[in-house]
Structures are given as C-alpha cells and as structure tokens.
N, C-alpha and C. Protein backbone atom coordinates (compact mmCIF):
# COMPACT_ATOMS: atom_id res chain seq x y z
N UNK A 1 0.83 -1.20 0.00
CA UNK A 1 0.00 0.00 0.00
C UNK A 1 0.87 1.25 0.00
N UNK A 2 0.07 2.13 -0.34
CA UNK A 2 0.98 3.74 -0.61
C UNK A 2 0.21 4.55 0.34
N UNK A 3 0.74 5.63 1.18
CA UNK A 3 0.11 6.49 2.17
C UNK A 3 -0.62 7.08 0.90
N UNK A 4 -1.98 7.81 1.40
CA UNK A 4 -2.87 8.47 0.93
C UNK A 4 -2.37 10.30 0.92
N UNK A 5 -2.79 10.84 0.01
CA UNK A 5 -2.39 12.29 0.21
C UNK A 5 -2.97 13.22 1.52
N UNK A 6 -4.11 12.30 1.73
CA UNK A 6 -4.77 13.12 3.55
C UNK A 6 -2.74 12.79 4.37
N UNK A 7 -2.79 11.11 4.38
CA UNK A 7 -1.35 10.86 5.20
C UNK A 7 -0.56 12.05 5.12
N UNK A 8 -0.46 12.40 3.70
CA UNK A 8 0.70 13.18 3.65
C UNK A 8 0.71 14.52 4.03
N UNK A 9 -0.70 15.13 3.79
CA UNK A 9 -1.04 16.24 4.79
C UNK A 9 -0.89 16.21 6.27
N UNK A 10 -1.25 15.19 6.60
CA UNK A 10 -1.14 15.26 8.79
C UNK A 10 0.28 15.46 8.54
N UNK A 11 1.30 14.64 8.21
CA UNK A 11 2.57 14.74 8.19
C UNK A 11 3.27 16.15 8.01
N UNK A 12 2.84 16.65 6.53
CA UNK A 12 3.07 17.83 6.43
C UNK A 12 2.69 18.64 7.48
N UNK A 13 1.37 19.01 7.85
CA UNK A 13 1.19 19.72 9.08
C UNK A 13 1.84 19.73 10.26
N UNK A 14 2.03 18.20 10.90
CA UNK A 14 2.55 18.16 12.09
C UNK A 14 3.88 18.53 12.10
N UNK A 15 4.60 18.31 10.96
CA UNK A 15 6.29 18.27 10.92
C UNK A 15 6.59 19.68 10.50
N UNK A 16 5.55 20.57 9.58
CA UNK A 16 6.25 21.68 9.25
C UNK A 16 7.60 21.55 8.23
N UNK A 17 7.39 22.54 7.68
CA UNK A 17 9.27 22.40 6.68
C UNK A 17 10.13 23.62 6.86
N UNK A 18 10.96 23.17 7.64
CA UNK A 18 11.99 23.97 7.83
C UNK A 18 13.32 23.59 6.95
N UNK A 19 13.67 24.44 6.13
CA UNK A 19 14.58 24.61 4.74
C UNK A 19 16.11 24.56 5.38
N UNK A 20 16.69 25.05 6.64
CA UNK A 20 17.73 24.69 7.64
C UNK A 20 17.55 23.94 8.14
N UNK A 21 19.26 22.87 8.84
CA UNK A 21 18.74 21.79 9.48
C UNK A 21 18.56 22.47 11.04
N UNK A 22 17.85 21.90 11.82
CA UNK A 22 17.76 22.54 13.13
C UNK A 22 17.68 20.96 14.05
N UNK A 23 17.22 21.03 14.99
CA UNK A 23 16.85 19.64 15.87
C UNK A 23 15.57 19.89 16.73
N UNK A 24 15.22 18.63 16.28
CA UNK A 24 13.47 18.25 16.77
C UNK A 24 13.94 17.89 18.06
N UNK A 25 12.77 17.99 18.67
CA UNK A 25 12.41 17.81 20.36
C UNK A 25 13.11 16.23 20.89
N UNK A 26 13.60 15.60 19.94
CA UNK A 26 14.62 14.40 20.72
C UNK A 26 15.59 14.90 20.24
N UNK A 27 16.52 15.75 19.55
CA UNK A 27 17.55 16.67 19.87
C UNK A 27 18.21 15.99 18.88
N UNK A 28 17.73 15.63 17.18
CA UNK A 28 18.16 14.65 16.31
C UNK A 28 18.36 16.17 14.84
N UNK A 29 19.27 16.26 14.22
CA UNK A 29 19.35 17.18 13.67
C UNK A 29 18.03 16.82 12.44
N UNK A 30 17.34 17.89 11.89
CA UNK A 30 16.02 17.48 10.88
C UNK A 30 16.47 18.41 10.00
N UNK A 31 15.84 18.00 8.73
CA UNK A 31 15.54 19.12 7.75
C UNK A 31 14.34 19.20 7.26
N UNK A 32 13.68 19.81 6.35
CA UNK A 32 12.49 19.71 5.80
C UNK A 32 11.23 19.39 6.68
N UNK A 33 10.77 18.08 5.75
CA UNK A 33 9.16 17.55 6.67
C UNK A 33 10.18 16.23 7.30
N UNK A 34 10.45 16.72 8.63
CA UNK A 34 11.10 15.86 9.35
C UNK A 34 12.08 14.72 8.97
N UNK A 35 12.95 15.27 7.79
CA UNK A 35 13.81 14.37 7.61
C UNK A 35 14.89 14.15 8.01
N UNK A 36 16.11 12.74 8.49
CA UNK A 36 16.81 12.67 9.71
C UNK A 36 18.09 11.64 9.08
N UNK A 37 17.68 11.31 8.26
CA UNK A 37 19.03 10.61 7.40
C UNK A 37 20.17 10.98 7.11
N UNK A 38 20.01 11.58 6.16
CA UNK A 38 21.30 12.56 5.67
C UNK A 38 21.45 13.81 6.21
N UNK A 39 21.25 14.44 7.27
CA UNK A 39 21.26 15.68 7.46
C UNK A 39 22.31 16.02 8.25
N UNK A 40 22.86 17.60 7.82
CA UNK A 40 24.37 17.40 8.42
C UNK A 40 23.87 18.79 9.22
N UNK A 41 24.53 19.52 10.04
CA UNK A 41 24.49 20.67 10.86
C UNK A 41 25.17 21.76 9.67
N UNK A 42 23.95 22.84 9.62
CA UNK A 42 24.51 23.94 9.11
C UNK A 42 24.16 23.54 7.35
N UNK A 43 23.00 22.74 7.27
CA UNK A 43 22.59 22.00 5.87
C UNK A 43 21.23 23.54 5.76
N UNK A 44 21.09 23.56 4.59
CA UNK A 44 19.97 23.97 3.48
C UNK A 44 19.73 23.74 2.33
N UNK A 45 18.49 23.55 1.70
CA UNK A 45 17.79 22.97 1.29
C UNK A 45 16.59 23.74 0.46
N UNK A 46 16.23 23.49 -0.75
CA UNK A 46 15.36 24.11 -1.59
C UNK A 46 13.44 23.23 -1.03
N UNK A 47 12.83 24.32 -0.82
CA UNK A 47 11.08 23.34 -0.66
C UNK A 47 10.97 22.21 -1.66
N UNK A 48 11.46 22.01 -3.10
CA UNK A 48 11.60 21.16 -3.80
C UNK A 48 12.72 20.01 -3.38
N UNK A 49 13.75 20.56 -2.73
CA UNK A 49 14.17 19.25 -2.19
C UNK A 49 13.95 18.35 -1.04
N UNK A 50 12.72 19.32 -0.16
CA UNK A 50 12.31 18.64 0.70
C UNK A 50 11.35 18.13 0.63
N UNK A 51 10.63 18.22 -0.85
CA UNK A 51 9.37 17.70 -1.21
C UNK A 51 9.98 15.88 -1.36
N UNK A 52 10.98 16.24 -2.16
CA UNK A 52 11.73 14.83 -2.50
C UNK A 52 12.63 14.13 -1.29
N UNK A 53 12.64 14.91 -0.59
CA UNK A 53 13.01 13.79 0.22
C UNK A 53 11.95 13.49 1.39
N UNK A 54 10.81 14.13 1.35
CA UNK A 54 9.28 13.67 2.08
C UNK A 54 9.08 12.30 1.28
N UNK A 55 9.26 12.21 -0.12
CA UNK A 55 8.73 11.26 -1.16
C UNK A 55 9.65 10.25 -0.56
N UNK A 56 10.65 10.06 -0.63
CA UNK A 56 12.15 9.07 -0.22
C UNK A 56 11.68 8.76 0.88
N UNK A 57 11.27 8.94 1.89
CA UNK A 57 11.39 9.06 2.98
C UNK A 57 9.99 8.35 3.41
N UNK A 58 8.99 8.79 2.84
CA UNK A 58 7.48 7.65 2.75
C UNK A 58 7.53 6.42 2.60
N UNK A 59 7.99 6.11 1.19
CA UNK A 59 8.84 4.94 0.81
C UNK A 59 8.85 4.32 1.46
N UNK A 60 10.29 4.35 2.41
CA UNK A 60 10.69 3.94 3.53
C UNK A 60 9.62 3.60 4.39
N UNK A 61 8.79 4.49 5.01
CA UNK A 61 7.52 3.85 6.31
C UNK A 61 6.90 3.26 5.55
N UNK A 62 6.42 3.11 4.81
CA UNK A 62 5.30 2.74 3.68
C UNK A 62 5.94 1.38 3.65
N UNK A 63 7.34 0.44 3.65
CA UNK A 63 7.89 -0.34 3.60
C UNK A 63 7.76 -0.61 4.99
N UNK A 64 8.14 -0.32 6.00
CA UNK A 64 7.53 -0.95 7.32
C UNK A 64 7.02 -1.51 7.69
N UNK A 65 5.60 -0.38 7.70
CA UNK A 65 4.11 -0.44 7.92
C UNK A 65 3.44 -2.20 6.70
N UNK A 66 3.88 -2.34 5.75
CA UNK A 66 3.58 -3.14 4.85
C UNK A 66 4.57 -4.33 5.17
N UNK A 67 5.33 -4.40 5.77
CA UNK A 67 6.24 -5.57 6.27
C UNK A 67 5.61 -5.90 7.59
N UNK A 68 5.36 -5.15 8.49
CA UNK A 68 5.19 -5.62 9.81
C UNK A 68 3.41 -5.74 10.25
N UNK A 69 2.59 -5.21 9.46
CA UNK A 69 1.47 -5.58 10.11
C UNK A 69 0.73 -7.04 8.54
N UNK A 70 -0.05 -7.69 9.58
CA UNK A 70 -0.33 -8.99 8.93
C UNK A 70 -1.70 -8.83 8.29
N UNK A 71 -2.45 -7.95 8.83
CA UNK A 71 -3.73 -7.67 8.52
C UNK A 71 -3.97 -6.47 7.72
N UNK A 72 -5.51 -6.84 7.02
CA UNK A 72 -5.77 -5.89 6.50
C UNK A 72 -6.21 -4.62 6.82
N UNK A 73 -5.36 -3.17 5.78
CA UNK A 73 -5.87 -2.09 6.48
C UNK A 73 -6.69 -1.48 5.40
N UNK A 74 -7.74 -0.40 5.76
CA UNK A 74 -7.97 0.23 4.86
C UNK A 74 -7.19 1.43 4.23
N UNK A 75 -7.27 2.51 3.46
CA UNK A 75 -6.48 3.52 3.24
C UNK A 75 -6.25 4.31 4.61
N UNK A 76 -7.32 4.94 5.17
CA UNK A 76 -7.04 5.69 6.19
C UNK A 76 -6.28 4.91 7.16
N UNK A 77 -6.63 3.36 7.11
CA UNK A 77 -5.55 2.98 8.99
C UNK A 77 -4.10 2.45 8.17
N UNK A 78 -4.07 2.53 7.05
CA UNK A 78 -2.44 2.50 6.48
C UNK A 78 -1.70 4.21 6.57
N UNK A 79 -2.62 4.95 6.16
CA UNK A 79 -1.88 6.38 6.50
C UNK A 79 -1.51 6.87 7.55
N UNK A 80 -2.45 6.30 8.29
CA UNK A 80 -2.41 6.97 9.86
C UNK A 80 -1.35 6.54 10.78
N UNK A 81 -0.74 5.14 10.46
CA UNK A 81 0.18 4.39 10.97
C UNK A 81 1.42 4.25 9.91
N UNK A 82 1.55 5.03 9.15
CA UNK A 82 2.86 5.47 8.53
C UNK A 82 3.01 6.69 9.35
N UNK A 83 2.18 7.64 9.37
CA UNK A 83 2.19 8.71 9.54
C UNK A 83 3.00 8.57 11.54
N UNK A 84 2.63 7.68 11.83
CA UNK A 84 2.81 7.53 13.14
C UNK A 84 4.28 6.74 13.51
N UNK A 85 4.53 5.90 12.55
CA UNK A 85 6.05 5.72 12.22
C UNK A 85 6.76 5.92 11.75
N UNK A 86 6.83 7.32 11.20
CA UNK A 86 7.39 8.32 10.38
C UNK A 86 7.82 8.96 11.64
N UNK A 87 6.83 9.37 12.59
CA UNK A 87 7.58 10.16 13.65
C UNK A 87 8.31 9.73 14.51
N UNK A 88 7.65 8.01 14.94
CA UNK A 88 8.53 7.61 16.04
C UNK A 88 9.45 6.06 15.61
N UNK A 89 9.42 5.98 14.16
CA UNK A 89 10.34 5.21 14.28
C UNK A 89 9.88 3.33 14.00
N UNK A 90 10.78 2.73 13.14
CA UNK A 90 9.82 1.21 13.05
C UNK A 90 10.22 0.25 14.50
N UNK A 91 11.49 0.78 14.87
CA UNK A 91 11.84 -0.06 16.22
C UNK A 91 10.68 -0.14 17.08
N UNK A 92 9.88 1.32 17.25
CA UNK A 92 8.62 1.45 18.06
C UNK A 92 7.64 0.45 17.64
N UNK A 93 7.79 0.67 16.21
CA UNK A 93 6.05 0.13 15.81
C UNK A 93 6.56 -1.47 16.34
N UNK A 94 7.52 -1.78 15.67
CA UNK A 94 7.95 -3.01 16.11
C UNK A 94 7.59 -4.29 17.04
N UNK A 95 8.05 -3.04 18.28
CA UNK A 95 7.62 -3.53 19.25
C UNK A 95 6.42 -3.30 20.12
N UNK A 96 5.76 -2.98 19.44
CA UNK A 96 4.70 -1.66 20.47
C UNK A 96 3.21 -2.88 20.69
N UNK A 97 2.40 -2.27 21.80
CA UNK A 97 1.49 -3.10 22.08
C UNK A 97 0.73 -2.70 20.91
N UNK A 98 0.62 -1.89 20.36
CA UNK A 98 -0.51 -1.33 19.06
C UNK A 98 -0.11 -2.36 18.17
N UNK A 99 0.66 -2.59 17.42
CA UNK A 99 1.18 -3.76 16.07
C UNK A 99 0.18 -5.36 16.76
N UNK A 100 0.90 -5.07 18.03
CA UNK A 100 0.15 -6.70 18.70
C UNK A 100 -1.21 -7.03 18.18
N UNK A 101 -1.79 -5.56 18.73
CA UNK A 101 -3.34 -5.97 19.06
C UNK A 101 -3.87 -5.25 17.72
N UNK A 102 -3.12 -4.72 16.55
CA UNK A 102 -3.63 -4.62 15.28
C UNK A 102 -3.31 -6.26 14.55
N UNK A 103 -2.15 -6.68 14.84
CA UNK A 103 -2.43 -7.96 13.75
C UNK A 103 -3.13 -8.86 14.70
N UNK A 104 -3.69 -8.77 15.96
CA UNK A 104 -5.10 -9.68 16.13
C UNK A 104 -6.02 -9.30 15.88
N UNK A 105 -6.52 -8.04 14.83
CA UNK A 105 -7.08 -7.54 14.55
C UNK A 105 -8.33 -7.05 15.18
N UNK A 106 -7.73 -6.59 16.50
CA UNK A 106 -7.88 -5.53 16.88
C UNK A 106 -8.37 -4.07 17.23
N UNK A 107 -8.82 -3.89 15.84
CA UNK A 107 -8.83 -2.46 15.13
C UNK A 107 -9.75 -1.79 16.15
N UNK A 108 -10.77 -1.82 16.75
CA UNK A 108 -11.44 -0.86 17.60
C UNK A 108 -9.99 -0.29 19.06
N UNK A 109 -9.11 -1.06 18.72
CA UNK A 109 -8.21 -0.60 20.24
C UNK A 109 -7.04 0.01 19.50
N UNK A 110 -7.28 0.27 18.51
CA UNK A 110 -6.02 1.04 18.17
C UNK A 110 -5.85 2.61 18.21
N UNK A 111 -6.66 3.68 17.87
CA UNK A 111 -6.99 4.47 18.22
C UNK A 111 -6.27 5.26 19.40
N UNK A 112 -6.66 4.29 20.98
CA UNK A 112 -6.19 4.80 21.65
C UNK A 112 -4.74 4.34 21.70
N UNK A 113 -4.87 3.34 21.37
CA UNK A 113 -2.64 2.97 21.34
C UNK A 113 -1.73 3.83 20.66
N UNK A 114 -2.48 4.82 19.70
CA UNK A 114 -1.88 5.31 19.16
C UNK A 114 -1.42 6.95 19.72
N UNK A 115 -2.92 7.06 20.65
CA UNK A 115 -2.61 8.34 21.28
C UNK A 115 -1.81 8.05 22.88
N UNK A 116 -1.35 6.85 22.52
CA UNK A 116 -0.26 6.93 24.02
C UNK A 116 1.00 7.43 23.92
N UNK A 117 1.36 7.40 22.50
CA UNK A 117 2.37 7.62 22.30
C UNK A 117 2.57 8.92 22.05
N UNK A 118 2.47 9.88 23.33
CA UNK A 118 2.47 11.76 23.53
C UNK A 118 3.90 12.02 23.84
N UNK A 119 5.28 11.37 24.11
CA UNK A 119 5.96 12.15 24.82
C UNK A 119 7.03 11.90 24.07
N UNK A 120 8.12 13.25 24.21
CA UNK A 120 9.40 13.19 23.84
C UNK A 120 10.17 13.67 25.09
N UNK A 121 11.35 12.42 24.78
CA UNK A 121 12.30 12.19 26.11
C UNK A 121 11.34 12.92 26.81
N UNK A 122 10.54 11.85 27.21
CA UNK A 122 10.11 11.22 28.52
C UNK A 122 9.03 12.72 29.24
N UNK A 123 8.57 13.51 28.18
CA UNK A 123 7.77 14.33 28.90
C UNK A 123 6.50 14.71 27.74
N UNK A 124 5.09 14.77 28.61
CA UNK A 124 4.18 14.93 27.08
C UNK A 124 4.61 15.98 26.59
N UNK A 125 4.24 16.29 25.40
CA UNK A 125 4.00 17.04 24.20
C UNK A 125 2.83 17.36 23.76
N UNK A 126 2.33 18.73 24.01
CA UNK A 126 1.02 19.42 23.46
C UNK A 126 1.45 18.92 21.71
N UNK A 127 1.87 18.92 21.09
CA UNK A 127 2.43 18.75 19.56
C UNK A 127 2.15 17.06 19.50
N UNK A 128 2.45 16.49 20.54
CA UNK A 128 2.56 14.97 20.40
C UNK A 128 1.09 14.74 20.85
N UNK A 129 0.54 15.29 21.64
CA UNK A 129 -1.21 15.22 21.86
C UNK A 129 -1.93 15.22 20.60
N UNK A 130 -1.41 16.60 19.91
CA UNK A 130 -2.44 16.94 18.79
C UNK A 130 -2.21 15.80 17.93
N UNK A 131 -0.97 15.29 17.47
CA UNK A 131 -0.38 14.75 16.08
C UNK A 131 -1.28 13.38 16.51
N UNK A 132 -1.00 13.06 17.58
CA UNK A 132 -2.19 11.77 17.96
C UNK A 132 -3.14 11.08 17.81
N UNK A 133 -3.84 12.84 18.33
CA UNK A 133 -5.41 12.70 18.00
C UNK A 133 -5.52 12.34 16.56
N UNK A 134 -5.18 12.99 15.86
CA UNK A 134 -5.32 13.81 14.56
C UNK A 134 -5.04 12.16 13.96
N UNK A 135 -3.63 11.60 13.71
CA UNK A 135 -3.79 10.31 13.54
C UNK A 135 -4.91 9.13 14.03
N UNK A 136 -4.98 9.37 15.05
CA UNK A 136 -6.12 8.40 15.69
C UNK A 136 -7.72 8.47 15.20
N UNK A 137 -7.73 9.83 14.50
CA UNK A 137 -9.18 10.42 13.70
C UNK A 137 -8.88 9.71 12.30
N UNK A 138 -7.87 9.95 12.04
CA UNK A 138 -7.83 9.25 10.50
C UNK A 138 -7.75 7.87 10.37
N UNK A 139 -6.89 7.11 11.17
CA UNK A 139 -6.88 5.92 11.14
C UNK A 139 -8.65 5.10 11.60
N UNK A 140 -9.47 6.05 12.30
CA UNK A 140 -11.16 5.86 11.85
C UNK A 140 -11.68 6.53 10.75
N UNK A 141 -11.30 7.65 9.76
CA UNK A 141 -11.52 7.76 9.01
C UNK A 141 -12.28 8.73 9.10
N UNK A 142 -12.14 9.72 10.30
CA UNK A 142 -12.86 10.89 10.51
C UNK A 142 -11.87 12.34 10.47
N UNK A 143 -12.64 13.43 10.41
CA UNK A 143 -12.28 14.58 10.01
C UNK A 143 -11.21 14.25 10.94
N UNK A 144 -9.70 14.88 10.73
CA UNK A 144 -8.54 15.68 11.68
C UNK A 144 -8.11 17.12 11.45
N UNK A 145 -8.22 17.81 10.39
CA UNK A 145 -7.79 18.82 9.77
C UNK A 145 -7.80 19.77 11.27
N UNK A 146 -9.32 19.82 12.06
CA UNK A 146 -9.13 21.01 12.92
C UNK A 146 -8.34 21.00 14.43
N UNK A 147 -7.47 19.68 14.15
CA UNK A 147 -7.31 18.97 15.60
C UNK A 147 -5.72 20.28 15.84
C-alpha cells in the first residue's frame, strides 16, 4: 500500500518544513518535513528538495508499515500508521502493544494505542497530543484537519 495524500497532509502539518537543518524535540538534527538521514548541521535545502526527500522518505515507512502488520488495512488505517512511524520510528512500531493488538485484529483498540504515544524524552507534548489525535481520527476515518 501507498500512504494516501490526507497521510501526507497530517505529516506535512505536524512536521512543518523547515529549509535549515535545526533539531526536533529528541535533539536529532532534521531538515524539511522531518527528515533525519542525511542531514548534516549547518545543511539547506530548496522546498523542492524537501518535497523529495518527504517522497524518499514515505517509501521507507510505507515499507515498514507493509512488512510488519499482517492484517488488513484500509487507506485511512495504512496512512495513519505510517504517519505515526514516520515520527517515532519502526523499532517502536515493532515492538509496540498497538502492532500486537492490530495484527489480532484488533482495530477498535487502536486508536487509543496510538494516542499513548504523547511524549518526547520522557515528557508529554502538546504537539505529540495533537499529532495523535489527529492520527487516531484518520486511522477511523474521521475529520482531523481542525485537531
């Protein structure tokens, strides 16, 4: 499956594009829409190259998300859970009680598994609240735009 362009909007929204590299709230140098690969200190970057490396970079979760869960999703609970391991990572999804109780399919308990995951180093996040919700609305397939 391919994230949906809603996916790519929450993403866009939550991550913002910043054209310098700077460091996100786990203190990891970023560029663009949260990208963490190649990025060196004191990097810039054209909106077109951070479009392309949003694209590169989907790919990648989109390969995850499609390796590690066993069951079927619809569009919205495939976006919503890229979108959600895009931010925190496949080691998380990996291991996380959410993957568990999605490939026993699950699906009414995911929602909230997804909004547990609020904090960076170890303290909530009003940003990690919203991005949550907002995932947790899409992955049911309801409005997030005003979250």
């Amino acid at each position: 499956m391919k994230i949906s362009q809603e996916g790519i909007a929450l993403i866009k929204k939550f991550e913002g594009c910043k054209l310098e590299t700077y460091r996100c709230s786990a203190d990891v140098p970023t560029i663009g829409y949260g990208h963490t690969r190649t990025v060196e200190e004191n990097m810039s970057i054209t909106k077109d190259t951070a479009e392309a490396l949003l694209v590169e970079d989907l790919e990648e979760f989109e390969g995850y998300v499609n390796d590690l869960v066993t069951v079927d999703l619809d569009e919205n609970q495939f976006s919503s859970l890229v979108s959600w391991t895009f931010n925190l990572g496949p080691s998380n999804l990996r291991s996380s009680t959410l993957l568990k109780l999605l490939n026993k399919e699950k699906y009414d308990e995911i929602p909230a598994q997804i909004k547990r995951w609020n904090k960076s180093a170890g303290v909530v996040s009003d940003g990690l609240i919203r991005r949550r919700l907002a995932e947790s609305l899409l992955f049911q397939g309801k409005e997030w735009h005003d979250v």
